[in-house]
Structures are given as C-alpha cells and as structure tokens.
Protein backbone atom coordinates (compact mmCIF):
# COMPACT_ATOMS: atom_id res chain seq x y z
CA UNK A 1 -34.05 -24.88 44.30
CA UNK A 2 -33.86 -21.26 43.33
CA UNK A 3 -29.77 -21.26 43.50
CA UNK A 4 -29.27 -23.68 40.38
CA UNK A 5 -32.50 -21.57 38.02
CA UNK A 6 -29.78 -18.41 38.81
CA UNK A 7 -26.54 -20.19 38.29
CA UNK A 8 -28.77 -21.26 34.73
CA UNK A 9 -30.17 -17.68 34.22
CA UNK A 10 -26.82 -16.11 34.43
CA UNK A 11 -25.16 -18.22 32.27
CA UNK A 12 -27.56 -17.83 29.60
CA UNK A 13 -27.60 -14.14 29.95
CA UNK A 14 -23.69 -14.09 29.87
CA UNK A 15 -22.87 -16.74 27.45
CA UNK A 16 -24.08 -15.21 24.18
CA UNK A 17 -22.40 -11.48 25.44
CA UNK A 18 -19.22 -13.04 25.77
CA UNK A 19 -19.35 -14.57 22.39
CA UNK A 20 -20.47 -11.12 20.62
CA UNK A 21 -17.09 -9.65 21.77
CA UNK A 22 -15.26 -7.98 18.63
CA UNK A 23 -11.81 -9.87 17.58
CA UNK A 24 -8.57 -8.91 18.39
CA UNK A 25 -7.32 -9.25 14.52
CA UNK A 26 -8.70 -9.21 11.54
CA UNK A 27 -7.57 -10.33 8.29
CA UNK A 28 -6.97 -8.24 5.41
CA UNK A 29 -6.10 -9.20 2.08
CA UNK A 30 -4.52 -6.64 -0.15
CA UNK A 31 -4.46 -7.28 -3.93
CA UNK A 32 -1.70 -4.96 -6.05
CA UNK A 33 -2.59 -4.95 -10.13
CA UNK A 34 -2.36 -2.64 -12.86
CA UNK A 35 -5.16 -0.78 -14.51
CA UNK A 36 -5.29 -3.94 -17.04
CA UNK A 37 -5.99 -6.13 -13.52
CA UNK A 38 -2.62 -7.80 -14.32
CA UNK A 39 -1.18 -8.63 -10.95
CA UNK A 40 2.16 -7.27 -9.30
CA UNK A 41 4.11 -9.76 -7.54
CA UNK A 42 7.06 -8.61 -5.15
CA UNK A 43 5.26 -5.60 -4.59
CA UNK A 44 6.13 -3.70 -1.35
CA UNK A 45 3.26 -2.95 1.07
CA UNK A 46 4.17 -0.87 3.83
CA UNK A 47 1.58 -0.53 7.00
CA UNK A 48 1.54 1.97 9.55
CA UNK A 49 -1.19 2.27 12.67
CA UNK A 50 -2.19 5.99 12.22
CA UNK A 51 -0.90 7.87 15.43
CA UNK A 52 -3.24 8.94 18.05
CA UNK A 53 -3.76 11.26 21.16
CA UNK A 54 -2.37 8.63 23.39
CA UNK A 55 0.05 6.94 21.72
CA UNK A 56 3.72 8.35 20.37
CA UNK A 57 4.97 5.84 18.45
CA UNK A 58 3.63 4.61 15.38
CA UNK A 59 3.70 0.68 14.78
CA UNK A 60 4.93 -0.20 10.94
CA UNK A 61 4.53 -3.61 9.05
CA UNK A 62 6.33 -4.42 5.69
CA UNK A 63 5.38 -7.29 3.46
CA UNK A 64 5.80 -8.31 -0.02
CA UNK A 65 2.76 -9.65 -2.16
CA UNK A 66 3.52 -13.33 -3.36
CA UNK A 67 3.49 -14.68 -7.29
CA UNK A 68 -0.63 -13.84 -7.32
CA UNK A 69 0.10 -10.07 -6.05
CA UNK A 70 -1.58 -10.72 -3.03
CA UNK A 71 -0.77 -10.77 0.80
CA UNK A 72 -2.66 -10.98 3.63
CA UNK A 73 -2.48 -9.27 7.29
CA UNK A 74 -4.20 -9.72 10.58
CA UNK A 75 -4.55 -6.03 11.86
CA UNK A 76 -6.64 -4.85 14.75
CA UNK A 77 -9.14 -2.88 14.57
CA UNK A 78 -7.97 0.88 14.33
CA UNK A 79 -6.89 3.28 11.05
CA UNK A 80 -3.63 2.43 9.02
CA UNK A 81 -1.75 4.45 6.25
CA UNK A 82 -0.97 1.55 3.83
CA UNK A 83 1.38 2.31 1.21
CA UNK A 84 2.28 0.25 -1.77
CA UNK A 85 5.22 0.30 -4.30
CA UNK A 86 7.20 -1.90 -6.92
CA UNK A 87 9.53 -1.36 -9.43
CA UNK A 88 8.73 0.58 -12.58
CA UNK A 89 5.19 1.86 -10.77
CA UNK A 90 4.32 5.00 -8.97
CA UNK A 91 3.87 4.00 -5.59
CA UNK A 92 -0.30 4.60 -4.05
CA UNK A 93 -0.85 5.55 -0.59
CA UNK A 94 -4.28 5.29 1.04
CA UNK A 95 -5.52 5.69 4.62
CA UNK A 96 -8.08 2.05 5.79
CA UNK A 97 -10.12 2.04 9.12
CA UNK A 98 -10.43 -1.89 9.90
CA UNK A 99 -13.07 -2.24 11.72
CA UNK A 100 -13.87 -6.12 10.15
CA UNK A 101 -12.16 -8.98 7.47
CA UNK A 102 -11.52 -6.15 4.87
CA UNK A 103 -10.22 -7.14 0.83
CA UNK A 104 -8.77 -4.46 -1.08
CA UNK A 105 -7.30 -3.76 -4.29
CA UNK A 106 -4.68 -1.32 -4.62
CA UNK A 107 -4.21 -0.21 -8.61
CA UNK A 108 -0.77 1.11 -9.31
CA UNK A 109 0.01 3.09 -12.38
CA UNK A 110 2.93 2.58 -15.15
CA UNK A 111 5.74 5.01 -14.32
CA UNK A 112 6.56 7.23 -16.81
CA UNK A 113 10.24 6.73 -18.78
CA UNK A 114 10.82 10.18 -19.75
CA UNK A 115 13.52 11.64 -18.89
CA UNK A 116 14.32 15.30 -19.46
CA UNK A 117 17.26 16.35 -22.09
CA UNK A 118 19.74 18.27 -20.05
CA UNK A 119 21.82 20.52 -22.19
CA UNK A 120 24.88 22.63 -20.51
CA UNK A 121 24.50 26.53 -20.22
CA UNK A 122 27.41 26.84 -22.03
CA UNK A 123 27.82 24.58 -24.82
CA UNK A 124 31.34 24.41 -26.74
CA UNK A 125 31.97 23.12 -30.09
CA UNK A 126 35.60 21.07 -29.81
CA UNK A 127 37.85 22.30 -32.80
CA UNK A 128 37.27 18.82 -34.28
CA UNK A 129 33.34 19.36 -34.33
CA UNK A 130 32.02 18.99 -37.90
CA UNK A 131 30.79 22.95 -38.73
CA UNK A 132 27.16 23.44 -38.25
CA UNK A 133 26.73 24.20 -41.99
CA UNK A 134 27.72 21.20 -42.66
CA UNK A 135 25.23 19.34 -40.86
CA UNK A 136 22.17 21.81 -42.04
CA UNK A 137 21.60 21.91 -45.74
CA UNK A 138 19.94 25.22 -45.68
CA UNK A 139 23.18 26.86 -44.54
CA UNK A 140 25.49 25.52 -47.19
C-alpha cells in the first residue's frame, strides 16, 4: 500500500513545479507613433539579442509595423537593442530586457527639412550677370 501514496505524493509535488517553468517566448508588441499618438505604419523595427560573454554572434530580427503601427514578436527571455525607423522620422534606439509579455511604445520624432545653403568659396559673376547695383537700390 505505501508504493501507490508515493507514486501520488510525487506527482503532486512535481506536477505544479513543472507547470511554474518560465516560457520559452514571449510576446511583445511594439507600437511606433508620433508625439501627437498618430500611428506609423511601414515602420522598420530592427531587433538584435544584446551579445554576451558566451556567445559571438549576435541574432537580428527585422519587421515592419502593419496599417495600425503595430507588430508583434515572440522573443525569449534575454536583453535586445531594438531600433526603429521610417521615412521622414529620426530613427529611436532603446535597449529592452524581456523577462515577460512586454507592450511598448516607441515615439519617433518629425525629421527636420532644413537643409544648409551651400555657397562656393569662390563665387563668379558671369559677364551676363545683372550688376549688383542694379539689384540693390541703395547703390544706384
């Protein structure tokens, strides 16, 4: 009689460790908007496991968020650089440790549209320029 209460006893003790186990993935859902909230489809997410003592190469994921700016990936539990770009933004980079089911917003900022005037070190008037006094009243 004693051989089935173990078989029982063990099972019970082992049953609920076995279930506490952590999971090999979890999901992460990355959201890309601007600083109105407005969300940035096609944006490029780039994810990279952060390289370690005992590993030399560095694993890299690429994805593109969807019409709602969103995208979701199932990453194990370590640290990742995630960067994230798209046209006519200045691209964010951030480092993550995913250690459970993770949602994050990544805010990207307008890129500027100036561009700087370049003039020559040596500018020449043609001999068919109009003369600068012509162009300035105060000279005339």
């Amino acid at each position: 009689m004693r051989f089935p209460a173990t078989i029982a006893l063990a099972v019970l003790v082992v049953g609920p460790a076995a279930s506490a186990q952590t999971p090999a993935t979890f999901p992460v859902k990355i959201k890309v908007a601007d600083a109105s909230t407005a969300v940035i489809p096609n944006a490029t997410i780039s994810i990279a496991q952060l390289q370690n003592p005992h590993r030399t190469a560095r694993k890299r994921i690429v994805l593109k968020t969807g019409h709602n700016g969103t995208v979701t990936a199932n990453l194990k539990p370590e640290t990742y650089a995630v960067s994230v770009s798209a046209p006519g933004f200045m691209s964010s980079h951030l480092q993550v440790k995913i250690n459970k089911s993770t949602s994050l917003t990544v805010e990207l900022r307008v890129a500027s549209s100036f561009s700087p005037l370049v003039i020559p070190q040596d500018p020449t008037l043609s001999p068919t320029s109009t003369p600068l006094r012509e162009l300035i009243p105060e000279l005339q």
